[in-house]
N, C-alpha and C. Protein backbone atom coordinates (compact mmCIF):
# COMPACT_ATOMS: atom_id res chain seq x y z
N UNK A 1 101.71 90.65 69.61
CA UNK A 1 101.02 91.26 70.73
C UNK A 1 100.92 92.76 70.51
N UNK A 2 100.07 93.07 71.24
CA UNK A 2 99.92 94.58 70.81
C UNK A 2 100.15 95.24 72.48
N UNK A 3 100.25 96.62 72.18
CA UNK A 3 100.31 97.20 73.35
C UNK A 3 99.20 97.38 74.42
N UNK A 4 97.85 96.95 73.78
CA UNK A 4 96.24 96.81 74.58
C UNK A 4 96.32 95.51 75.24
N UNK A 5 97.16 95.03 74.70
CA UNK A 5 97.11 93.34 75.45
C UNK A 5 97.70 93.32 76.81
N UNK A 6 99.24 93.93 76.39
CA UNK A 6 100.44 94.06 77.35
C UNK A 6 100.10 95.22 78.30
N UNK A 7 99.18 96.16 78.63
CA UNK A 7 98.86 97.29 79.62
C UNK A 7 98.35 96.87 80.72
N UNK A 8 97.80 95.45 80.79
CA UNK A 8 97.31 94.54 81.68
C UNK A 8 98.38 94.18 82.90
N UNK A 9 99.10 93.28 82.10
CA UNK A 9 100.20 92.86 83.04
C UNK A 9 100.84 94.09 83.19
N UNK A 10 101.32 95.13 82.66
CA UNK A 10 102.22 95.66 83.25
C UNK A 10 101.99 97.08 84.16
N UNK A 11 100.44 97.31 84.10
CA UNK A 11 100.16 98.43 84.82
C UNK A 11 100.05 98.27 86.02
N UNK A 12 100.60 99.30 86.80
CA UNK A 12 100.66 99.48 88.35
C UNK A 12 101.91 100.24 88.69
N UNK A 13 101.89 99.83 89.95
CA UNK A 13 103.25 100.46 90.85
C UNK A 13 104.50 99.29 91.01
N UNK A 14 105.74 99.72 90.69
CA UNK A 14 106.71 98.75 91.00
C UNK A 14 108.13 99.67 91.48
N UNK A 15 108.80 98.66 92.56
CA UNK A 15 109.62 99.42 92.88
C UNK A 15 110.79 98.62 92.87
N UNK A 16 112.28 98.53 92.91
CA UNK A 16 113.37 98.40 93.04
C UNK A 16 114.23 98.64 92.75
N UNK A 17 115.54 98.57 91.78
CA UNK A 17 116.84 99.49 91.88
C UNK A 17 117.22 99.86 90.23
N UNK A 18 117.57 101.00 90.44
CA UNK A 18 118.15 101.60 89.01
C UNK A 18 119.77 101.36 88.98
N UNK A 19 120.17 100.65 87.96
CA UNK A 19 121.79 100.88 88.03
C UNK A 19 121.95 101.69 87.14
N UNK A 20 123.03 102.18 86.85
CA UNK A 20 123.68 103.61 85.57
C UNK A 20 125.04 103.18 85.78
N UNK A 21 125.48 102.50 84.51
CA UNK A 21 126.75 102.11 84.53
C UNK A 21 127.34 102.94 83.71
N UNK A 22 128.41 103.71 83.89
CA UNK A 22 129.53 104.51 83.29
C UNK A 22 131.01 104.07 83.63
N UNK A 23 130.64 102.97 82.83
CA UNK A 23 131.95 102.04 82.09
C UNK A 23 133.34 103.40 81.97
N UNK A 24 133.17 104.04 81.22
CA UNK A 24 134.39 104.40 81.35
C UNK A 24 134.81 105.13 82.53
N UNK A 25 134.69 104.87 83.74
CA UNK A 25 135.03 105.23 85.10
C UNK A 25 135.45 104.12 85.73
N UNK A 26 136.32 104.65 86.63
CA UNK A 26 137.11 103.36 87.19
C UNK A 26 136.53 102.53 88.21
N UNK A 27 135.36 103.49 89.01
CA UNK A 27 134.03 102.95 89.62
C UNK A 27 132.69 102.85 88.62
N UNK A 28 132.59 102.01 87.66
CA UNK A 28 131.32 102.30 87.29
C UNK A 28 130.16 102.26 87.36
N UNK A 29 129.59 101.73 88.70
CA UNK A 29 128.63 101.39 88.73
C UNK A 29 127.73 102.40 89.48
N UNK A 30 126.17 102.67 89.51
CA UNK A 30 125.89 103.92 90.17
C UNK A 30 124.16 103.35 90.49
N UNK A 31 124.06 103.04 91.59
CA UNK A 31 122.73 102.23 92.56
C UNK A 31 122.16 102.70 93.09
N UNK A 32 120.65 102.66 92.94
CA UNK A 32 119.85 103.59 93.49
C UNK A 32 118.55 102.69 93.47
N UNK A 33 117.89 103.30 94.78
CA UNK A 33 116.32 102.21 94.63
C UNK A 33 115.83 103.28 93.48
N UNK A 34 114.28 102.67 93.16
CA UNK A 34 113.43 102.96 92.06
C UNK A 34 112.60 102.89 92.04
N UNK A 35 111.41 104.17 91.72
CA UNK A 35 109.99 103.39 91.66
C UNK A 35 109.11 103.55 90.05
N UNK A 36 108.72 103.01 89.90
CA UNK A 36 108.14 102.88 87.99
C UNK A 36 106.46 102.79 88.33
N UNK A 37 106.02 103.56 87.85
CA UNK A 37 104.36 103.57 87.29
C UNK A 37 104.02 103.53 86.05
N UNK A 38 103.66 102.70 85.69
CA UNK A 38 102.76 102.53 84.06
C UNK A 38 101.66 102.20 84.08
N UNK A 39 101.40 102.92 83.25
CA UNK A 39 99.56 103.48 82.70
C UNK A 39 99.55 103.07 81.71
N UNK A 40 98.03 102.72 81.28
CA UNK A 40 97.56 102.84 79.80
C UNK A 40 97.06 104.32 79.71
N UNK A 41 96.99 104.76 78.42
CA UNK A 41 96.81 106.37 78.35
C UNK A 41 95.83 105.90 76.88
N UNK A 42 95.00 107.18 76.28
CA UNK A 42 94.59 107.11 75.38
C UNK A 42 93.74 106.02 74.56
N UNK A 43 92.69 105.86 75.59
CA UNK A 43 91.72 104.31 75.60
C UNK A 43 92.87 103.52 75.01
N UNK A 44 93.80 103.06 75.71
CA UNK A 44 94.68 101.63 75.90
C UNK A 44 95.96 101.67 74.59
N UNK A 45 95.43 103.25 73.86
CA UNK A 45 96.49 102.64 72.37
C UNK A 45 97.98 103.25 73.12
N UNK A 46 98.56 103.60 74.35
CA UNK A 46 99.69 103.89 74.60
C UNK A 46 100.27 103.84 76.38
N UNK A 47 101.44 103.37 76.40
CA UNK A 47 101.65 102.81 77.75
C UNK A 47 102.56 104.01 78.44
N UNK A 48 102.53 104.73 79.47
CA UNK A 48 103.63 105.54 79.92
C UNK A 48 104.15 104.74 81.29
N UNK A 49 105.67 104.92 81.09
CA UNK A 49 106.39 104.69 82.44
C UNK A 49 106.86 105.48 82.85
N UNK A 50 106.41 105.83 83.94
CA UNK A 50 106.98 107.27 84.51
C UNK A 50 108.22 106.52 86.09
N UNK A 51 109.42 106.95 86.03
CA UNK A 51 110.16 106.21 86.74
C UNK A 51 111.16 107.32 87.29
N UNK A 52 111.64 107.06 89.12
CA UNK A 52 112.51 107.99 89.46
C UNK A 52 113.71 107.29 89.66
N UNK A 53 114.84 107.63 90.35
CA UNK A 53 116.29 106.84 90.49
C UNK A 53 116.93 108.30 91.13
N UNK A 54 118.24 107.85 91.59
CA UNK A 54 119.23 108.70 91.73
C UNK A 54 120.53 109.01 91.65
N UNK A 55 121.21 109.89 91.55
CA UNK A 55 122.61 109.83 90.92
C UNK A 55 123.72 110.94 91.70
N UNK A 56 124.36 110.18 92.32
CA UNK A 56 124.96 110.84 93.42
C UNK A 56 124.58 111.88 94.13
N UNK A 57 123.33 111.18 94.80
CA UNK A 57 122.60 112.04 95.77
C UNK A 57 121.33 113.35 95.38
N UNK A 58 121.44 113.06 93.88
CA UNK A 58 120.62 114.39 93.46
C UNK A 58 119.14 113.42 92.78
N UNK A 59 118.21 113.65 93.04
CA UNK A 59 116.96 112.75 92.20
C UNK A 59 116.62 113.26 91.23
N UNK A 60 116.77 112.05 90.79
CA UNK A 60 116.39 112.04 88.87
C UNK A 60 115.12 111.38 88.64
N UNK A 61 114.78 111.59 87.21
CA UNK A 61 113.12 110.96 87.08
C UNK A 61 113.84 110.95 85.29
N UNK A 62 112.52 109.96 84.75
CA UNK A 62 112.09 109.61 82.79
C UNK A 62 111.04 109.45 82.62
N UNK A 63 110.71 109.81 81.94
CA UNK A 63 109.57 109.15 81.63
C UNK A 63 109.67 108.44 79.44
N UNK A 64 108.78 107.24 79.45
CA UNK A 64 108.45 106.58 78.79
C UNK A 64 107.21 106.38 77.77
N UNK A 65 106.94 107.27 77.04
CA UNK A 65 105.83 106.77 76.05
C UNK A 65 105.65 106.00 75.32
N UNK A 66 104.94 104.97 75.31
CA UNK A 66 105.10 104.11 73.94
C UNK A 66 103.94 103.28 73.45
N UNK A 67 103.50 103.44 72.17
CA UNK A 67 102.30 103.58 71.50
C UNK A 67 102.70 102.42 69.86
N UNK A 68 101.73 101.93 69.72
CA UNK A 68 101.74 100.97 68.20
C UNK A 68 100.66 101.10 68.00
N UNK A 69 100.51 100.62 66.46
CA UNK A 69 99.86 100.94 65.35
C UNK A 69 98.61 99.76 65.75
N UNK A 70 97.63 99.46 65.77
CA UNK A 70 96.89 98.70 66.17
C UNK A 70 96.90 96.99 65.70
N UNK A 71 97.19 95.86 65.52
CA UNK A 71 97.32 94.72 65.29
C UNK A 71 98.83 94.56 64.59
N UNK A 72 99.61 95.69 65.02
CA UNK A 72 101.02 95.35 64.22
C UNK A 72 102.30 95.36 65.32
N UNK A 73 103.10 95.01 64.69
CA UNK A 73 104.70 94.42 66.04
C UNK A 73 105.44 95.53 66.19
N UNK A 74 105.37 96.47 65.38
CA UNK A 74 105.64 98.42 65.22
C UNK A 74 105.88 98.57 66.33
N UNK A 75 106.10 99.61 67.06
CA UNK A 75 105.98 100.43 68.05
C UNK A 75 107.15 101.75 67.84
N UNK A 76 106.45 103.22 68.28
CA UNK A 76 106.88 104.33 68.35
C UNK A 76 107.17 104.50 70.09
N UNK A 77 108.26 105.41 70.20
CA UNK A 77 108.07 105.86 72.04
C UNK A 77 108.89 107.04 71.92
N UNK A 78 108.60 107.73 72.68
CA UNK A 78 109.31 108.71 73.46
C UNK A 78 109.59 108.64 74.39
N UNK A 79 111.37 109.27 74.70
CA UNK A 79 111.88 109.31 75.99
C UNK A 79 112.64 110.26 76.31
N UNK A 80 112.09 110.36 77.57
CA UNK A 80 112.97 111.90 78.71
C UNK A 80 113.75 111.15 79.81
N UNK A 81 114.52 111.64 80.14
CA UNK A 81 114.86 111.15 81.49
C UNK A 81 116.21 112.92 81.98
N UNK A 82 116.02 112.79 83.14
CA UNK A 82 116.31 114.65 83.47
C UNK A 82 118.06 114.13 83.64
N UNK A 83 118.60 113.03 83.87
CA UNK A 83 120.15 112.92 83.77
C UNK A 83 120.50 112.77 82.27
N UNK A 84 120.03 111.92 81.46
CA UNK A 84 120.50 112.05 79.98
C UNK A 84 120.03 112.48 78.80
N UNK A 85 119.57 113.37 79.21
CA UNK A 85 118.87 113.63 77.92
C UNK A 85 118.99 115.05 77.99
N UNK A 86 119.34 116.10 78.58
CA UNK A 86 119.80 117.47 78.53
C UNK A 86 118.35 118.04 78.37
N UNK A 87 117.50 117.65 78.37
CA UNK A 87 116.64 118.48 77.77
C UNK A 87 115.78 118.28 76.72
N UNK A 88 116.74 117.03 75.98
CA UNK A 88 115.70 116.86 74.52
C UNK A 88 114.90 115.15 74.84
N UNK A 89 114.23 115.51 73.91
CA UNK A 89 113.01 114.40 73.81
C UNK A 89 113.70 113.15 72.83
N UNK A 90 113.82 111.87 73.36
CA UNK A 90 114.64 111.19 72.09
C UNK A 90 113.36 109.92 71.44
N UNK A 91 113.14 110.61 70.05
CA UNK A 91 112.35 109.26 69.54
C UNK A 91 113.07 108.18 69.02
N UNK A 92 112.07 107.12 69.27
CA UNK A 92 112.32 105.78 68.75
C UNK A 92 111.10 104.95 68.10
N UNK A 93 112.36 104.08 67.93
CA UNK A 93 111.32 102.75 67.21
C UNK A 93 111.81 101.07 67.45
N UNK A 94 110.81 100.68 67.40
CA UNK A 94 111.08 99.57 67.57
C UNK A 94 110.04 98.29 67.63
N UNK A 95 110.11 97.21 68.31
CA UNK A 95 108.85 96.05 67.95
C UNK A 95 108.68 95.40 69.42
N UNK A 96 107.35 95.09 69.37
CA UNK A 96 107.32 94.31 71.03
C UNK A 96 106.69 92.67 69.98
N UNK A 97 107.20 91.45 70.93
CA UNK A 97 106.81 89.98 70.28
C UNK A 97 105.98 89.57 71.13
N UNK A 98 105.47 88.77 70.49
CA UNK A 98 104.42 87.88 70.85
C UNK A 98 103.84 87.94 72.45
N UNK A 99 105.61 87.57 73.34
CA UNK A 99 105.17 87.43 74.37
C UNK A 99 105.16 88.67 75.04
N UNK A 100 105.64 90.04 74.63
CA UNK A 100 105.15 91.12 75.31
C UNK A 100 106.90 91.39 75.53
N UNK A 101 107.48 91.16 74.96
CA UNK A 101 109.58 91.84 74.86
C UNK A 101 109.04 92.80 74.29
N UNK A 102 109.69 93.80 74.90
CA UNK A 102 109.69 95.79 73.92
C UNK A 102 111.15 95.75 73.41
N UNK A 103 111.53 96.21 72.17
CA UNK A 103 112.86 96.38 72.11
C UNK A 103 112.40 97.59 71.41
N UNK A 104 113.39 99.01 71.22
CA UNK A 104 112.94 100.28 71.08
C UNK A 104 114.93 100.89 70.81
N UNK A 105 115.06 101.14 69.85
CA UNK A 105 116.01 101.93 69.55
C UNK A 105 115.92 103.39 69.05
N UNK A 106 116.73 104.25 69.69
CA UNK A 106 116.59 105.81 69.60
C UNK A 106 118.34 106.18 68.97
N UNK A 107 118.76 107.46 68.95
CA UNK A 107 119.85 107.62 68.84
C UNK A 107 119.82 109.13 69.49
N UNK A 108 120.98 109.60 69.98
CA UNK A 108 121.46 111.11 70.94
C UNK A 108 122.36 111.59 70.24
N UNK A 109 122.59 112.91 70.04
CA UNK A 109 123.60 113.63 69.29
C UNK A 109 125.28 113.78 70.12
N UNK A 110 126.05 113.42 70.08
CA UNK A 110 127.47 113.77 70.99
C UNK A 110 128.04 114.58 69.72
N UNK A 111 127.99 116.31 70.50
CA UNK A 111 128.90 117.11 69.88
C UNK A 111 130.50 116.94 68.82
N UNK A 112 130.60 117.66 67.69
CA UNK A 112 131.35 117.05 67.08
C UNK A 112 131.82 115.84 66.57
N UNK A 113 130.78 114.71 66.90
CA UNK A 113 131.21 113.02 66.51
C UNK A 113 129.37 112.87 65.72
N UNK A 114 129.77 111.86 65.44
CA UNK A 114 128.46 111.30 64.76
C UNK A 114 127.37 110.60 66.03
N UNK A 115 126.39 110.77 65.60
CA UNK A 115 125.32 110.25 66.69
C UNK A 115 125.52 108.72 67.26
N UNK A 116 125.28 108.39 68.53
CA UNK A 116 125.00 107.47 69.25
C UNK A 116 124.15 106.86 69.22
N UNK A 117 124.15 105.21 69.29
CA UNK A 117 122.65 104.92 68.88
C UNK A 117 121.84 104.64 70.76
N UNK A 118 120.81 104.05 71.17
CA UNK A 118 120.22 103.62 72.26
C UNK A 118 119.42 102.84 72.38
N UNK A 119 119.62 101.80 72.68
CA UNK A 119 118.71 100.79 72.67
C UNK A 119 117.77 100.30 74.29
N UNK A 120 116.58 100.64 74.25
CA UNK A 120 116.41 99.85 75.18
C UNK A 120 115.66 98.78 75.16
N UNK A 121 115.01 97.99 76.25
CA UNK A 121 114.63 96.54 75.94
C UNK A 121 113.69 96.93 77.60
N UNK A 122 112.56 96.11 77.19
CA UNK A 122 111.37 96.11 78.51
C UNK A 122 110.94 94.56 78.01
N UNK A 123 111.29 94.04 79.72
CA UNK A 123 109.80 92.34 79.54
C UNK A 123 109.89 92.24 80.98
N UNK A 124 108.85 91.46 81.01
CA UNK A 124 108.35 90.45 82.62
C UNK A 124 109.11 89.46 82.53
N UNK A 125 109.88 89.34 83.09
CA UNK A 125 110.56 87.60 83.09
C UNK A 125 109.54 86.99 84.42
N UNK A 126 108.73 87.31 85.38
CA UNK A 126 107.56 86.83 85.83
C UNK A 126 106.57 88.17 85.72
N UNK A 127 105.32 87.48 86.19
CA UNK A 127 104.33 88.56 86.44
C UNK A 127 104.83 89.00 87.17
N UNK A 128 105.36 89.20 88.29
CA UNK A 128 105.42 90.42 89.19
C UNK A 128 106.86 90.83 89.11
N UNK A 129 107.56 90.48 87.88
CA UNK A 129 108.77 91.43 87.97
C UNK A 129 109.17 91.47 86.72
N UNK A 130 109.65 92.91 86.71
CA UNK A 130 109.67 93.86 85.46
C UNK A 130 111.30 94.28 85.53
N UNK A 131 111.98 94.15 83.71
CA UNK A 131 112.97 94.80 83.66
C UNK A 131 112.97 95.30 82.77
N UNK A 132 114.18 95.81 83.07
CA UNK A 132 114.59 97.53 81.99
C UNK A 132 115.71 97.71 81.73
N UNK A 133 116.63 97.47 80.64
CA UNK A 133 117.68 97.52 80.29
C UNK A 133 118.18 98.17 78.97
N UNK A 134 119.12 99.23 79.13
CA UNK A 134 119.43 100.13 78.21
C UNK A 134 121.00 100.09 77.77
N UNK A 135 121.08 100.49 76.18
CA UNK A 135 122.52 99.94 75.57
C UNK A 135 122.52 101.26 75.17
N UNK A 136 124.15 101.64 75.23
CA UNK A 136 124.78 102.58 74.38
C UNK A 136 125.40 102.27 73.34
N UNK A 137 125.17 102.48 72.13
CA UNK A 137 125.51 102.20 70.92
C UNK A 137 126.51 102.52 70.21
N UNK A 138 127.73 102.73 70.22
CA UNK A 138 128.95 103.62 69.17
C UNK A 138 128.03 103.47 68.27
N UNK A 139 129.04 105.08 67.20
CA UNK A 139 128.62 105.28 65.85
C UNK A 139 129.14 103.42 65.28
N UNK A 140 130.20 102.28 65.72
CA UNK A 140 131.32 101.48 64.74
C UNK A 140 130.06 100.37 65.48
N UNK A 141 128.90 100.25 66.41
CA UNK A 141 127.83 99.91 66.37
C UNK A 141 128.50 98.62 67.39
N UNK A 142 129.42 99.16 68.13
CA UNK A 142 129.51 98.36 69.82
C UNK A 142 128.68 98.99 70.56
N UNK A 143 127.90 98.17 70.91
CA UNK A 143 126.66 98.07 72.38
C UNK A 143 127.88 97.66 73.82
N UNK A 144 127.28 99.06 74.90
CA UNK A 144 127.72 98.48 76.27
C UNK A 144 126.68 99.04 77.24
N UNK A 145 126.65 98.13 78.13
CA UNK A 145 125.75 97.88 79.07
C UNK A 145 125.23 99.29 79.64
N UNK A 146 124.10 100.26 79.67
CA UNK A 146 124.15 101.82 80.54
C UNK A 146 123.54 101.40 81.47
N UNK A 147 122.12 101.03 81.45
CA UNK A 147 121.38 101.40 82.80
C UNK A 147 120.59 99.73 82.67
N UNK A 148 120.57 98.80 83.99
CA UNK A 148 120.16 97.36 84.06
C UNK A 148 119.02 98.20 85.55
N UNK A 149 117.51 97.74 85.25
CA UNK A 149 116.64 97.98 86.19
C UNK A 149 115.73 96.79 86.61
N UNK A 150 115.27 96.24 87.38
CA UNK A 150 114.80 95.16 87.88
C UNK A 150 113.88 96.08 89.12
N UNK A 151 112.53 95.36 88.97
CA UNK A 151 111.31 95.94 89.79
C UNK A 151 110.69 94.66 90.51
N UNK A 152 109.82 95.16 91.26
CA UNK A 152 109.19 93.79 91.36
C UNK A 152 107.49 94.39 91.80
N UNK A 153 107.14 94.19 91.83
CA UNK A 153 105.31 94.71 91.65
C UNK A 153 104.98 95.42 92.97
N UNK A 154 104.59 96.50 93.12
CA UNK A 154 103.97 97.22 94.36
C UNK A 154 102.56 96.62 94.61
N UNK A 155 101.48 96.90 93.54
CA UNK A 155 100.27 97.19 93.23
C UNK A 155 99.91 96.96 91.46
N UNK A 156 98.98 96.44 91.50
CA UNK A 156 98.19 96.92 90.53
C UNK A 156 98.11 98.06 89.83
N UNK A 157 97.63 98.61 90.61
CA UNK A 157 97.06 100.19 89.93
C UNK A 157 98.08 101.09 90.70
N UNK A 158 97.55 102.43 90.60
CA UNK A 158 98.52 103.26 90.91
C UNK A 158 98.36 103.96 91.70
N UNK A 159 96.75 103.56 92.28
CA UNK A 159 96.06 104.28 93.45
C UNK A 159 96.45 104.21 94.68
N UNK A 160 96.69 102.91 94.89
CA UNK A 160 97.38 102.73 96.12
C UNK A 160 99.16 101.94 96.40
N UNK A 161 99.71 102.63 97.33
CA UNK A 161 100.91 102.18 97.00
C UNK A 161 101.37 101.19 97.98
N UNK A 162 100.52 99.90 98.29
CA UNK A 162 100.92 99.05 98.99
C UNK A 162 100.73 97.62 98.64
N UNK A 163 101.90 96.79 99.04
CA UNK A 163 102.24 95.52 98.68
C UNK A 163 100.74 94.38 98.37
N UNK A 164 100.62 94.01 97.21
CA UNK A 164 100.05 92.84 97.06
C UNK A 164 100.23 91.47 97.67
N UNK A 165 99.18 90.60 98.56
CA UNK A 165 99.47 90.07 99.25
C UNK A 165 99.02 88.55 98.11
């Protein structure tokens, strides 16, 4: 599948909850509603998700670029998000299948240690609901659970922000 295929189903407005799990806290879990917009950009060759959440009371936002090579399983993206990422832009790579699964791995620098890897993962498990799930990677290449997001469809488009009946 390519990303011109998949801009169909997944463009519009969707809203429901961001988790941010920080496992190593003795509370880790951190819940917040959510709202996600994705576009096709660039006559259809690239998808942005632009998405907000919050984190103990202060609002956060990311955004999502992600673009492939035309008839291939490739895919490039860029990602911001204003709680983890300090500032920098983290590229990735990765492949979307057949049925429209994104899997996209990046890696983040942690001072004095060797880089972290990041994995995230995007699919519809129905049409009208969308998830988003992100792994933190050790350098010794243990994955644990960061951020689990589940949406469920506002709209279509992005023009208007009210429930499809």
């Amino acid at each position: 599948m390519e990303i011109m295929n998949l801009s169909s189903s997944l463009a519009g407005h969707w809203r429901g909850t961001y988790r941010l799990i920080l496992n190593w806290l003795p509370d880790p879990d951190f819940i917040s509603d959510s709202d996600l917009s994705v576009k096709s950009v660039a006559n259809g060759k690239f998808l942005v998700l632009d998405y907000d959440w919050q984190h103990e009371g202060a609002s956060q936002d990311g955004l999502l670029l992600i673009g492939n090579v035309n008839k291939a399983q490739e895919l490039t993206a860029s990602w911001v998000d204003s709680w983890g990422m300090s500032g920098k832009i983290m590229n990735c790579n990765g492949t979307i299948s057949q049925d429209g699964y994104i899997s996209l791995l990046g890696a983040y620098e942690v001072p004095d240690h060797p880089d972290w890897g990041w994995r995230t993962e995007i699919h519809c498990p129905t049409a009208d609901t969308l998830k988003i799930t992100m792994y933190n990677i050790s350098p010794e290449g243990e994955e644990s659970l960061a951020v689990d997001s589940s949406y469920t469809r506002v709209n279509r488009t992005n023009d208007e922000l009210t429930p499809e009946k």
